[in-house]
PDB file of N, CA and C in Angstrom:
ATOM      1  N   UNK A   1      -5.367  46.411  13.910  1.00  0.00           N
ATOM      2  CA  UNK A   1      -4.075  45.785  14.083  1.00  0.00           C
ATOM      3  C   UNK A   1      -4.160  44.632  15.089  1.00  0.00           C
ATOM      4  N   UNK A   2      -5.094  44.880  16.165  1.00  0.00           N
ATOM      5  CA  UNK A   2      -5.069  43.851  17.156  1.00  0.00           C
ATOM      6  C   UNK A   2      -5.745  42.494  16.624  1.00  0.00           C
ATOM      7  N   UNK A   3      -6.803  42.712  15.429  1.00  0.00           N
ATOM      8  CA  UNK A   3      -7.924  41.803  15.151  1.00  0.00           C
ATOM      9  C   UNK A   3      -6.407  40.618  14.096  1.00  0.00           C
ATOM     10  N   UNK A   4      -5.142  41.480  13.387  1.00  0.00           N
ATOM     11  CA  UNK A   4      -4.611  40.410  12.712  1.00  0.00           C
ATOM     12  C   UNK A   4      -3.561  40.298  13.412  1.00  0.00           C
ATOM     13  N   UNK A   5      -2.827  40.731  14.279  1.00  0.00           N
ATOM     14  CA  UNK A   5      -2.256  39.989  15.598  1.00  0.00           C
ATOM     15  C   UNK A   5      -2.899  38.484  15.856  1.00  0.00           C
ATOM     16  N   UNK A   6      -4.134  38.359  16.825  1.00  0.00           N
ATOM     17  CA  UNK A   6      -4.929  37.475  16.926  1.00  0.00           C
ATOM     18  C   UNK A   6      -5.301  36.769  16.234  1.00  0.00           C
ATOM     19  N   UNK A   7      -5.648  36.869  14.905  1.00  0.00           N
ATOM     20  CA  UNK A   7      -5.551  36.307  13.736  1.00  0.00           C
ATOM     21  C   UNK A   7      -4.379  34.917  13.666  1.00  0.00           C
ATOM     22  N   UNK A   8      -3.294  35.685  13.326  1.00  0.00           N
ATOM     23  CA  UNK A   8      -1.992  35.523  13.470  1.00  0.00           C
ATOM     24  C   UNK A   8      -1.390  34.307  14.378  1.00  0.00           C
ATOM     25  N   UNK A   9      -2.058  34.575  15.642  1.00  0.00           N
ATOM     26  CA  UNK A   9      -1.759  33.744  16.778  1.00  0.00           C
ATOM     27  C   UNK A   9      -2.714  32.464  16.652  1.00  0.00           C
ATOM     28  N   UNK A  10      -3.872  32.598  16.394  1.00  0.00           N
ATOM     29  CA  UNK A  10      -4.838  31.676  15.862  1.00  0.00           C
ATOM     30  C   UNK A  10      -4.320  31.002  14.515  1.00  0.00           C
ATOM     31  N   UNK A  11      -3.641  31.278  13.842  1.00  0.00           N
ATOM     32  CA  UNK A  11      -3.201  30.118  13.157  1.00  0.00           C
ATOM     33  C   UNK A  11      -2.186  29.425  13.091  1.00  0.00           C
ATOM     34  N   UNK A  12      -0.476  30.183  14.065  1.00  0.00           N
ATOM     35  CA  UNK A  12       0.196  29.556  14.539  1.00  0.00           C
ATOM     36  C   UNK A  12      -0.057  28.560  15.740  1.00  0.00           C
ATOM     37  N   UNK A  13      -1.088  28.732  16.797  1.00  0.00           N
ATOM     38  CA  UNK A  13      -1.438  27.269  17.261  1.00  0.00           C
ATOM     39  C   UNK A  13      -1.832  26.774  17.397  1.00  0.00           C
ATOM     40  N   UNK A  14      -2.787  27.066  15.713  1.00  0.00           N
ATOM     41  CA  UNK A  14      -3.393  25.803  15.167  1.00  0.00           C
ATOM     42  C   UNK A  14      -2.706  24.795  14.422  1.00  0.00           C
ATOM     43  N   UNK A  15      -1.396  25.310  13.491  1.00  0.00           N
ATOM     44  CA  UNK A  15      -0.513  23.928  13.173  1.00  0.00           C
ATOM     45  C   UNK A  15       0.352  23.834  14.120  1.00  0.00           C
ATOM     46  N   UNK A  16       0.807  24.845  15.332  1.00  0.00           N
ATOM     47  CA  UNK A  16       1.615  23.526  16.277  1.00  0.00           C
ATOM     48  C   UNK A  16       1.012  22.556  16.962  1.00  0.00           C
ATOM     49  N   UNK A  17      -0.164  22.440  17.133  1.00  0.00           N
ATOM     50  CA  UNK A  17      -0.818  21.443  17.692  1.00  0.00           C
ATOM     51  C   UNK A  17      -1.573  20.434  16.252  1.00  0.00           C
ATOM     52  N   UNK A  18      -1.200  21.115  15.419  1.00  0.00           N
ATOM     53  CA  UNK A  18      -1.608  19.834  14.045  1.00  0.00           C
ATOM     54  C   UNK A  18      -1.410  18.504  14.260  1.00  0.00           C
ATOM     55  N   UNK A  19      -2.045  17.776  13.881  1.00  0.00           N
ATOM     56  CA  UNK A  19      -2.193  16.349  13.874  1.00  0.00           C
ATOM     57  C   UNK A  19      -1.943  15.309  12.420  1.00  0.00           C
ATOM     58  N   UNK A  20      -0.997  14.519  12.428  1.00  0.00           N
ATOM     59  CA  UNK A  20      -0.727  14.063  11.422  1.00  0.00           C
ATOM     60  C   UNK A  20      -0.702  12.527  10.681  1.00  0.00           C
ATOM     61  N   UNK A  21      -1.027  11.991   9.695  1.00  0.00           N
ATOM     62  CA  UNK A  21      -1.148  10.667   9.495  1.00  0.00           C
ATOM     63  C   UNK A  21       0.000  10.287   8.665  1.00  0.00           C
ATOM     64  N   UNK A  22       0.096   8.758   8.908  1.00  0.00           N
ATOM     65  CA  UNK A  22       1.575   8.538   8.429  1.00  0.00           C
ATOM     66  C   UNK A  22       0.916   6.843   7.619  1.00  0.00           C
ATOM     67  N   UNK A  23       0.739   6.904   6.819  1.00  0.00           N
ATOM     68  CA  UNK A  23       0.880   5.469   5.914  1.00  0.00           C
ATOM     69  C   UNK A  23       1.344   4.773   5.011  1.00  0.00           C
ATOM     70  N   UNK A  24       1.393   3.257   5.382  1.00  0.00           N
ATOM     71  CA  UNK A  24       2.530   2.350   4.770  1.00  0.00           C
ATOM     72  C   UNK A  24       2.102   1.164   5.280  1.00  0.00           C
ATOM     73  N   UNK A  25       3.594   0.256   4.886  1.00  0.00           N
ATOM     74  CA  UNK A  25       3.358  -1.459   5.160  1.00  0.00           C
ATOM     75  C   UNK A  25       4.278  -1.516   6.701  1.00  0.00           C
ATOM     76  N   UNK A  26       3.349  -2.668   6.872  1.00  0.00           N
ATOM     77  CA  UNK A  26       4.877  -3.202   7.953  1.00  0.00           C
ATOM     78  C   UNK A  26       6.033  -3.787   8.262  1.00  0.00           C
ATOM     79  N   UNK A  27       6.812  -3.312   8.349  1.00  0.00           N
ATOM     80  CA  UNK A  27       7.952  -4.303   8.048  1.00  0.00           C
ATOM     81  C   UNK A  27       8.584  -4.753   8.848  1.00  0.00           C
ATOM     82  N   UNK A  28       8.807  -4.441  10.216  1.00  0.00           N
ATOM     83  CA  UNK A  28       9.180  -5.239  11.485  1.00  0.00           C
ATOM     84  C   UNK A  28       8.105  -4.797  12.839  1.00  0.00           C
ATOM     85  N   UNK A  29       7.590  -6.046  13.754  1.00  0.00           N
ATOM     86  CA  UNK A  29       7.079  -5.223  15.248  1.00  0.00           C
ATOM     87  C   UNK A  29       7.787  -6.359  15.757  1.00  0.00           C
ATOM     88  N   UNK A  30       8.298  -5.362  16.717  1.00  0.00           N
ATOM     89  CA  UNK A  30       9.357  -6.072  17.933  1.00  0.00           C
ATOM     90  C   UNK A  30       8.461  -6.050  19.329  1.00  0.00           C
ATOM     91  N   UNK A  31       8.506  -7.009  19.981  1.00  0.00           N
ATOM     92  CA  UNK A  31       7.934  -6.814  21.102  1.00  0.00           C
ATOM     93  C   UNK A  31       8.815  -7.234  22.330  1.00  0.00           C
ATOM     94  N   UNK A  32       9.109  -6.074  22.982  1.00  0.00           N
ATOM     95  CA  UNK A  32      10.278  -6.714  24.157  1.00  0.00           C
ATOM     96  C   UNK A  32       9.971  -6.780  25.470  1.00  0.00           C
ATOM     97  N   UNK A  33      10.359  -7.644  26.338  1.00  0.00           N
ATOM     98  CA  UNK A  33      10.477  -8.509  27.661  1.00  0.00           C
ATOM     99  C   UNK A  33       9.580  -7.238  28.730  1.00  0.00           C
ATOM    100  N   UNK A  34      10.433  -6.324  28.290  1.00  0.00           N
ATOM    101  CA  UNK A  34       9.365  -4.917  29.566  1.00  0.00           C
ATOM    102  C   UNK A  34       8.527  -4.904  28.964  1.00  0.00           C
ATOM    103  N   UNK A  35       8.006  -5.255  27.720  1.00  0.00           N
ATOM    104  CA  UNK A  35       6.771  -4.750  27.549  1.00  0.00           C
ATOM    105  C   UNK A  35       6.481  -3.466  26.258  1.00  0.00           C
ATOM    106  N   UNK A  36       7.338  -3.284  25.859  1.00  0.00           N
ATOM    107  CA  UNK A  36       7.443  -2.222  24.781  1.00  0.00           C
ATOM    108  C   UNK A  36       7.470  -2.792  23.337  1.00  0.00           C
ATOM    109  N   UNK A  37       6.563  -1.934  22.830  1.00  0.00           N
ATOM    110  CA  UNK A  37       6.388  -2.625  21.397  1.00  0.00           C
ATOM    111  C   UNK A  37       6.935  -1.522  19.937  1.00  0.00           C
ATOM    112  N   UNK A  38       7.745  -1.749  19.327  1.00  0.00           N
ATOM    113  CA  UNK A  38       8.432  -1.186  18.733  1.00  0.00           C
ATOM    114  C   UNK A  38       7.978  -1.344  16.994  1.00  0.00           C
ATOM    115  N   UNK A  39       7.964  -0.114  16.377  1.00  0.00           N
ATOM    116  CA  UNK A  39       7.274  -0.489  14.844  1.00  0.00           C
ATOM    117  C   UNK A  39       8.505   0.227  13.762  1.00  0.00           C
ATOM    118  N   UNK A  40       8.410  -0.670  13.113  1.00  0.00           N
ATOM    119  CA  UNK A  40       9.098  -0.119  11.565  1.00  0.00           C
ATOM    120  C   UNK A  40       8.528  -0.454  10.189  1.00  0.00           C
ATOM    121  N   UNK A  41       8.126   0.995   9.967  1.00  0.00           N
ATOM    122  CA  UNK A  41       7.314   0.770   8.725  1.00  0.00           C
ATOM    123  C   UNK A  41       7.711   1.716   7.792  1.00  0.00           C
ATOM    124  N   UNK A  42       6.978   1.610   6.358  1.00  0.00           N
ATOM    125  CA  UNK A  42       7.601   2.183   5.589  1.00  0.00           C
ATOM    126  C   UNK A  42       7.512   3.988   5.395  1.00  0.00           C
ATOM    127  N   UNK A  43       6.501   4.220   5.822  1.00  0.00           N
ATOM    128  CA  UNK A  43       6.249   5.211   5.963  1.00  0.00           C
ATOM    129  C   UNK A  43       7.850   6.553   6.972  1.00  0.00           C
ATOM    130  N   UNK A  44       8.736   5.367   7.399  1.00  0.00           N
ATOM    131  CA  UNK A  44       9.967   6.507   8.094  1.00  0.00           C
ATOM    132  C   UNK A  44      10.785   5.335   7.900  1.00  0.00           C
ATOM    133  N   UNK A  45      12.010   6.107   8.017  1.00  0.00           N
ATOM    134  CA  UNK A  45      13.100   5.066   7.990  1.00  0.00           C
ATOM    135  C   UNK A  45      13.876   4.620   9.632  1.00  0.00           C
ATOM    136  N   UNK A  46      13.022   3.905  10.209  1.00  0.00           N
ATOM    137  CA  UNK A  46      13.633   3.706  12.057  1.00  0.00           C
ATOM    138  C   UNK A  46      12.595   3.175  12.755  1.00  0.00           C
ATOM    139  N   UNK A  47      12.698   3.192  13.750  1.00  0.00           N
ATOM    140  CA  UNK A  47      11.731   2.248  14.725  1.00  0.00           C
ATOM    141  C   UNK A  47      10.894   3.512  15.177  1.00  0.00           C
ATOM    142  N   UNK A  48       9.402   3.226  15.829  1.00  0.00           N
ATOM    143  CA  UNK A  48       9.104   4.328  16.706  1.00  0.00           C
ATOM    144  C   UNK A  48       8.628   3.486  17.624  1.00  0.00           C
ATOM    145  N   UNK A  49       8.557   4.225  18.781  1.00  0.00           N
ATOM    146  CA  UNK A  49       7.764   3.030  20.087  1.00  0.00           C
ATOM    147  C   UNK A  49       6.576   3.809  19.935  1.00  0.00           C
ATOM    148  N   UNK A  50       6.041   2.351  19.843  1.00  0.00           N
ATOM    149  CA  UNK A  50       4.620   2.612  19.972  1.00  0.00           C
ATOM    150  C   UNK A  50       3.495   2.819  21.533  1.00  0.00           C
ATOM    151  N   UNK A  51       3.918   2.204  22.180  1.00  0.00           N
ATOM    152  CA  UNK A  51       2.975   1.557  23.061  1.00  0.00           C
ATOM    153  C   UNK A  51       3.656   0.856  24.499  1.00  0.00           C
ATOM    154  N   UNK A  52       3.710   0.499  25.341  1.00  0.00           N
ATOM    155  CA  UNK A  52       4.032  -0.741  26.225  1.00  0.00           C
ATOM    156  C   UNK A  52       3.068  -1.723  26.629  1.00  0.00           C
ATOM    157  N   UNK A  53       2.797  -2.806  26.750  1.00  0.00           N
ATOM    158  CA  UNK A  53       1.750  -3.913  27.150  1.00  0.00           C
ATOM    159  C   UNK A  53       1.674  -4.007  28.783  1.00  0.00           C
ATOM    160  N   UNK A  54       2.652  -3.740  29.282  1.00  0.00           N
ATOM    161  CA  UNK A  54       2.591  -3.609  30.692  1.00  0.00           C
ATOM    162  C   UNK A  54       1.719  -2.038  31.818  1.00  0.00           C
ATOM    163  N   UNK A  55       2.463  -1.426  31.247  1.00  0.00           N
ATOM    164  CA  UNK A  55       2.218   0.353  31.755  1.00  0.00           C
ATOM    165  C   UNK A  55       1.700   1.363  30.953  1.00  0.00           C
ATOM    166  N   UNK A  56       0.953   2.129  31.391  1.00  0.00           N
ATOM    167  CA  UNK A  56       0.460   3.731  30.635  1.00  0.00           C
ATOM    168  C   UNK A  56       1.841   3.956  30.148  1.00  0.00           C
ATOM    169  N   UNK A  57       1.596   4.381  28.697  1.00  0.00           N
ATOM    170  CA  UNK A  57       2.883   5.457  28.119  1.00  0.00           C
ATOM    171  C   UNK A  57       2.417   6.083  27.095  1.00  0.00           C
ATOM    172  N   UNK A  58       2.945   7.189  27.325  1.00  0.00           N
ATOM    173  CA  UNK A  58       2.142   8.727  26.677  1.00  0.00           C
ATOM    174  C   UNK A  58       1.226   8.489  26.238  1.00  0.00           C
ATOM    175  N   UNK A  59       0.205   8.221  27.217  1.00  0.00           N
ATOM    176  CA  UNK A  59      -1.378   8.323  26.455  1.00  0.00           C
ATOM    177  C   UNK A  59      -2.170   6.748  26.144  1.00  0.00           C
ATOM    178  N   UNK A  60      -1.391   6.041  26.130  1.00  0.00           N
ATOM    179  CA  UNK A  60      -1.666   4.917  25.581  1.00  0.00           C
ATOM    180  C   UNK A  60      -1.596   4.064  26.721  1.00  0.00           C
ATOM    181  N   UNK A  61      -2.897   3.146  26.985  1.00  0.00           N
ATOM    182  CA  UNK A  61      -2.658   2.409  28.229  1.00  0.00           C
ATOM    183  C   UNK A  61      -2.466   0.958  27.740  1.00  0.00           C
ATOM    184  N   UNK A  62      -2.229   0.093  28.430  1.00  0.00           N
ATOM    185  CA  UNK A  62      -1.798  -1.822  28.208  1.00  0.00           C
ATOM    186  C   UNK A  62      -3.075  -2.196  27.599  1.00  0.00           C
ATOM    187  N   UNK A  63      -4.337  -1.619  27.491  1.00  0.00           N
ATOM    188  CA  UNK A  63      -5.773  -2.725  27.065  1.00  0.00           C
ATOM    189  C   UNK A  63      -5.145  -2.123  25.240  1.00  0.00           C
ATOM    190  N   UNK A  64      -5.296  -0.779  25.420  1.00  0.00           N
ATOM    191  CA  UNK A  64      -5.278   0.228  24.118  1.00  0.00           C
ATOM    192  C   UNK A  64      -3.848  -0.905  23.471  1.00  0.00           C
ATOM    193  N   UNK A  65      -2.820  -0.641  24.189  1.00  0.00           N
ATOM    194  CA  UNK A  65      -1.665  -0.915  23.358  1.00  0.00           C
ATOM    195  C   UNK A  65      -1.668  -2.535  22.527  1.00  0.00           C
ATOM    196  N   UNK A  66      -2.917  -3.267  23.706  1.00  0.00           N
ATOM    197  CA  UNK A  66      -2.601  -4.853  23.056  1.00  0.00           C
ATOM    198  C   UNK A  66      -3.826  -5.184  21.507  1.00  0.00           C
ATOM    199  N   UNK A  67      -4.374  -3.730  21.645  1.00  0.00           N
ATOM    200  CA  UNK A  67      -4.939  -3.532  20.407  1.00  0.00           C
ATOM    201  C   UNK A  67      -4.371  -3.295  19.177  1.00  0.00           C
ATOM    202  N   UNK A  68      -3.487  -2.250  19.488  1.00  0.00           N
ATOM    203  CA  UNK A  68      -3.014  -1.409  18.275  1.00  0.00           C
ATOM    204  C   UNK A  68      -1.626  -3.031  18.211  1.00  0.00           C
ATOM    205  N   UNK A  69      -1.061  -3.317  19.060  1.00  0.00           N
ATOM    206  CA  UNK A  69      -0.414  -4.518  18.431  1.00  0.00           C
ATOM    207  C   UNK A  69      -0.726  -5.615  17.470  1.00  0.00           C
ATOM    208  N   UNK A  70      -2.250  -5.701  18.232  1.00  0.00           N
ATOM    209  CA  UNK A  70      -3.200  -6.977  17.273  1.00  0.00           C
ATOM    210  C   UNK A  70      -2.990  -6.362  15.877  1.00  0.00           C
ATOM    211  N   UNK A  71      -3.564  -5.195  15.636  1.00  0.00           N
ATOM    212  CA  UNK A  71      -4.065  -4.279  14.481  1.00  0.00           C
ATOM    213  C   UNK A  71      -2.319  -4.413  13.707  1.00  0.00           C
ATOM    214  N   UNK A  72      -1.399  -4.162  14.048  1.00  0.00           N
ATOM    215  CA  UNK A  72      -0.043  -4.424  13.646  1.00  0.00           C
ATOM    216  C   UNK A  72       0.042  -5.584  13.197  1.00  0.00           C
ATOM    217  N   UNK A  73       0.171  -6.635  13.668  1.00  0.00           N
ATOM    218  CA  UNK A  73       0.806  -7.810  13.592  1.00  0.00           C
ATOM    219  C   UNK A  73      -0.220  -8.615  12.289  1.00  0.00           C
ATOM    220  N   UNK A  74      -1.798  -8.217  12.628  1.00  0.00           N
ATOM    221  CA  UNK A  74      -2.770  -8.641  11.592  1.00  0.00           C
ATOM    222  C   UNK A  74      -2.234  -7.961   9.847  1.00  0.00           C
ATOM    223  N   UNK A  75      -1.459  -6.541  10.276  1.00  0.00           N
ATOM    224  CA  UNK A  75      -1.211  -5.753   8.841  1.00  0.00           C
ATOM    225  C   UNK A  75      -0.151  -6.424   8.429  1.00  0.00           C
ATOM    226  N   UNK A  76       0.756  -6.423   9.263  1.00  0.00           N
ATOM    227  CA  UNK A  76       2.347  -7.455   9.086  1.00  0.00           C
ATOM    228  C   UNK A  76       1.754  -8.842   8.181  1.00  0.00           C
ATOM    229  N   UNK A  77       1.199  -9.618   8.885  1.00  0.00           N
ATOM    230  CA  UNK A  77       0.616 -10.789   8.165  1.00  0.00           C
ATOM    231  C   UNK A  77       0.010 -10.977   7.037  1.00  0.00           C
ATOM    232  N   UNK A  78      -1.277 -10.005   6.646  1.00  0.00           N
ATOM    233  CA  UNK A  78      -1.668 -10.256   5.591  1.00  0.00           C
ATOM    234  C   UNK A  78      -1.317  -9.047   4.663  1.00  0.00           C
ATOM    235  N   UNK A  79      -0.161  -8.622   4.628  1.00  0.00           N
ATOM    236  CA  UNK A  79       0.625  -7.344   3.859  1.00  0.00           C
ATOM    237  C   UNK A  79      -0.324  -6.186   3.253  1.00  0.00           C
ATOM    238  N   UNK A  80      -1.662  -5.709   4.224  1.00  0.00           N
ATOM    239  CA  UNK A  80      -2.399  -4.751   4.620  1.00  0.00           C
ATOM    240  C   UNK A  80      -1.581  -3.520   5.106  1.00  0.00           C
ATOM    241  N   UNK A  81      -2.118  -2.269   4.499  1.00  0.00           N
ATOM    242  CA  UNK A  81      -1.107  -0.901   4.668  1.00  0.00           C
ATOM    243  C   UNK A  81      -1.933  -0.647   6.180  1.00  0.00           C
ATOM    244  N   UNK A  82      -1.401   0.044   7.048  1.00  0.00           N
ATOM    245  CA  UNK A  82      -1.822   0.756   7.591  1.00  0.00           C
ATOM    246  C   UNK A  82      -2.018   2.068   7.949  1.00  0.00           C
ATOM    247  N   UNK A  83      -2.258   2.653   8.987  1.00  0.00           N
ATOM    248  CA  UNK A  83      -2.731   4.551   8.911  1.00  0.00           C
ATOM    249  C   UNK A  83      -2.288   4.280  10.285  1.00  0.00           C
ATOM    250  N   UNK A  84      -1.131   5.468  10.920  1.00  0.00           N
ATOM    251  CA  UNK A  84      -1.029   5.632  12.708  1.00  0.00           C
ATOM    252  C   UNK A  84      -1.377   7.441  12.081  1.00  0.00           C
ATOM    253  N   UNK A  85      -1.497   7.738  13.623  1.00  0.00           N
ATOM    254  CA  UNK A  85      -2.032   9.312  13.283  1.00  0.00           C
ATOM    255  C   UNK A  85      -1.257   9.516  15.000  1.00  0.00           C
ATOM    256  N   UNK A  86      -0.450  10.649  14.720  1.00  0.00           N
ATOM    257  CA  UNK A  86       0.031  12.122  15.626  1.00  0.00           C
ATOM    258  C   UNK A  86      -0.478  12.927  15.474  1.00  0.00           C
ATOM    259  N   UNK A  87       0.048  13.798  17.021  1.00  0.00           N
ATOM    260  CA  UNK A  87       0.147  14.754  16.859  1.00  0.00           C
ATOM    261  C   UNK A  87       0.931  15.546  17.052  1.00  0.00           C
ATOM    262  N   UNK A  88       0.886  16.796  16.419  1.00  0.00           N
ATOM    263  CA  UNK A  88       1.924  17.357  16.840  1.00  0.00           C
ATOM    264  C   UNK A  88       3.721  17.380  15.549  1.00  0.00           C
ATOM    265  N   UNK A  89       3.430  16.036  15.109  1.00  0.00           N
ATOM    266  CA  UNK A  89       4.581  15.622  14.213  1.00  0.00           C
ATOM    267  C   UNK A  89       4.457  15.231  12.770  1.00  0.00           C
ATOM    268  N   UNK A  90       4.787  15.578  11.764  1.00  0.00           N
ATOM    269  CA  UNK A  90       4.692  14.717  10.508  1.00  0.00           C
ATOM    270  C   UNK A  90       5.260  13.457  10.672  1.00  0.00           C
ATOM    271  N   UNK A  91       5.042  12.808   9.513  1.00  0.00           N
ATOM    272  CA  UNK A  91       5.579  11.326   9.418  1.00  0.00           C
ATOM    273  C   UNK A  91       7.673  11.574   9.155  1.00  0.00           C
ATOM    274  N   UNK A  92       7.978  12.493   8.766  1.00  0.00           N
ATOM    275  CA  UNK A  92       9.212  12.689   8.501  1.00  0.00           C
ATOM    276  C   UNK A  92       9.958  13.330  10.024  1.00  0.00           C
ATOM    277  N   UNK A  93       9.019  13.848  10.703  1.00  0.00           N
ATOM    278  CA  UNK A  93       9.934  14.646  11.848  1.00  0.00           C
ATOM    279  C   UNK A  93       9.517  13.866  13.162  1.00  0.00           C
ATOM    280  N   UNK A  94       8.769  12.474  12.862  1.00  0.00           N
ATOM    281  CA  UNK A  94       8.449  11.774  14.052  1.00  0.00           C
ATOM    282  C   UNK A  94       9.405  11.398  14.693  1.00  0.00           C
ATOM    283  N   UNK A  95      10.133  11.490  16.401  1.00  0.00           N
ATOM    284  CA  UNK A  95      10.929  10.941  16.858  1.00  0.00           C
ATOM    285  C   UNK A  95      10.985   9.550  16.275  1.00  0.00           C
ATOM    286  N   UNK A  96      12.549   8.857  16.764  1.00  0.00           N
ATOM    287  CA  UNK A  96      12.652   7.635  16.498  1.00  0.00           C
ATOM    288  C   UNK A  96      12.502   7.110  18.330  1.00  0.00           C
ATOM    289  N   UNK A  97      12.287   5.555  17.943  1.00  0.00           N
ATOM    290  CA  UNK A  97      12.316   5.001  19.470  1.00  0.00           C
ATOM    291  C   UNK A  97      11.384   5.699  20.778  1.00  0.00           C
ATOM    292  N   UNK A  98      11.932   5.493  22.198  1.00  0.00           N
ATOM    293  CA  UNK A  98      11.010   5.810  23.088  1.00  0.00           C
ATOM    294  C   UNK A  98      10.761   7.467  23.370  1.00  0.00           C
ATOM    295  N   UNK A  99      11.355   8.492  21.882  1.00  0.00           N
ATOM    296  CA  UNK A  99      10.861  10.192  21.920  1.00  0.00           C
ATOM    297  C   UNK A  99       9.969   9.675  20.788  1.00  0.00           C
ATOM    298  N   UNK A 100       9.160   9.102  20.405  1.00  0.00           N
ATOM    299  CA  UNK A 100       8.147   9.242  19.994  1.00  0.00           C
ATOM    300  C   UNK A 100       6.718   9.622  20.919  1.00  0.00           C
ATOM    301  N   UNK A 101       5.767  10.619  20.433  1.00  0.00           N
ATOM    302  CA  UNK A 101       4.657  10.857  20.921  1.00  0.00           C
ATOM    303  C   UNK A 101       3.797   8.998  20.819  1.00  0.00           C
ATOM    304  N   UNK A 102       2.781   8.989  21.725  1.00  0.00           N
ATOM    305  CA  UNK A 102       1.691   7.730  21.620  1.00  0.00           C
ATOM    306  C   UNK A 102       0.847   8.522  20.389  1.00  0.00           C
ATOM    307  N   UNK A 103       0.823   7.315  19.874  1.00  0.00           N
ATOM    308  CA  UNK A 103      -0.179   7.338  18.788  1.00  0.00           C
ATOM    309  C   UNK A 103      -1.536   7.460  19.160  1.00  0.00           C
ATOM    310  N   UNK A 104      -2.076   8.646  18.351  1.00  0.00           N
ATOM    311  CA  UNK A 104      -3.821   8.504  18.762  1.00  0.00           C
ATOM    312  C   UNK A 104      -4.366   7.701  18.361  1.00  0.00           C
ATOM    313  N   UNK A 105      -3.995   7.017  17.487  1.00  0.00           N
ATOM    314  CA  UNK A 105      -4.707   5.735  16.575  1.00  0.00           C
ATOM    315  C   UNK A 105      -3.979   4.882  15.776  1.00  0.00           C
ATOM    316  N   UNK A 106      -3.873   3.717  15.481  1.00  0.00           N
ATOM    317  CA  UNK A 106      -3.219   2.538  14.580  1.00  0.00           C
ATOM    318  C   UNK A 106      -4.489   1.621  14.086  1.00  0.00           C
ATOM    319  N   UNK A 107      -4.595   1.863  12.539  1.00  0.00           N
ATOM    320  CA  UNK A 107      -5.804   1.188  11.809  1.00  0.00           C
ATOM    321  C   UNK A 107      -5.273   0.831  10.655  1.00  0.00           C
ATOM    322  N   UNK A 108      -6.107  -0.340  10.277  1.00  0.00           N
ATOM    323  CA  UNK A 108      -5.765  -0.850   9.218  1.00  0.00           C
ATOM    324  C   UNK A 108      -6.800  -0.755   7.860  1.00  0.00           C
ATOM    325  N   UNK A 109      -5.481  -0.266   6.845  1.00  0.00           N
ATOM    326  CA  UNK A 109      -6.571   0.665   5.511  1.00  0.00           C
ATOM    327  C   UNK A 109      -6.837  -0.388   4.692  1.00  0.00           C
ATOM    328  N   UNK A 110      -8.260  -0.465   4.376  1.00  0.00           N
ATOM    329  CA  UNK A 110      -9.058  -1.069   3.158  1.00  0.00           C
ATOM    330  C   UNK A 110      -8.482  -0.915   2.123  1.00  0.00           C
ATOM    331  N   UNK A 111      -8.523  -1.815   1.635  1.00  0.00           N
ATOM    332  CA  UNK A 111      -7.624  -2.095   0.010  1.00  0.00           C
ATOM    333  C   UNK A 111      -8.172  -2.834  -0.659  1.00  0.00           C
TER     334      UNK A 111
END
């Protein structure tokens, strides 16, 4: 009984800590005055913050964030899908705006 208890517990937090990918086009990046860079893509219907260019935010520091912007703005331009990856959230239950988790990654998919 104890071995599927444990069992049990071993696979509930293994999907709450699941990690999830979300892909699509881009369709707006906002970049504002503090420093916060904001994405709307097709993959959800709303903004999520991504990043800030100025300060660490959740995870994501100003060198990291002026990357994953480049990597944005390059997909925006030449209408290239991209891939962001969470955790923790599907692409449907991702906060909107600054309750979004930092993205572990923003890449742009071969086509």
């Amino acid at each position: 009984m104890k071995k599927i208890i444990a069992l049990g517990l071993l696979f509930a937090s293994s999907s709450a800590s699941a990690a999830y990918d979300c892909t699509g086009t881009v369709n707006h990046v906002l970049v504002y005055a503090d420093g916060s860079v904001n994405l709307h893509a097709t993959y959800r219907n709303g903004y999520t913050y991504v990043c800030n260019l100025k300060n660490d935010w959740k995870g994501v520091s100003p060198q990291a964030c002026k990357g994953m912007l480049s990597t944005l703005l390059t997909a925006q331009s030449t209408g290239k899908t991209i891939n962001t990856y969470y955790k923790s959230y599907t692409c449907e239950t991702l906060p909107h705006y600054g309750s979004a988790p930092g993205p572990i990654y923003i890449g742009i998919v071969k086509s």
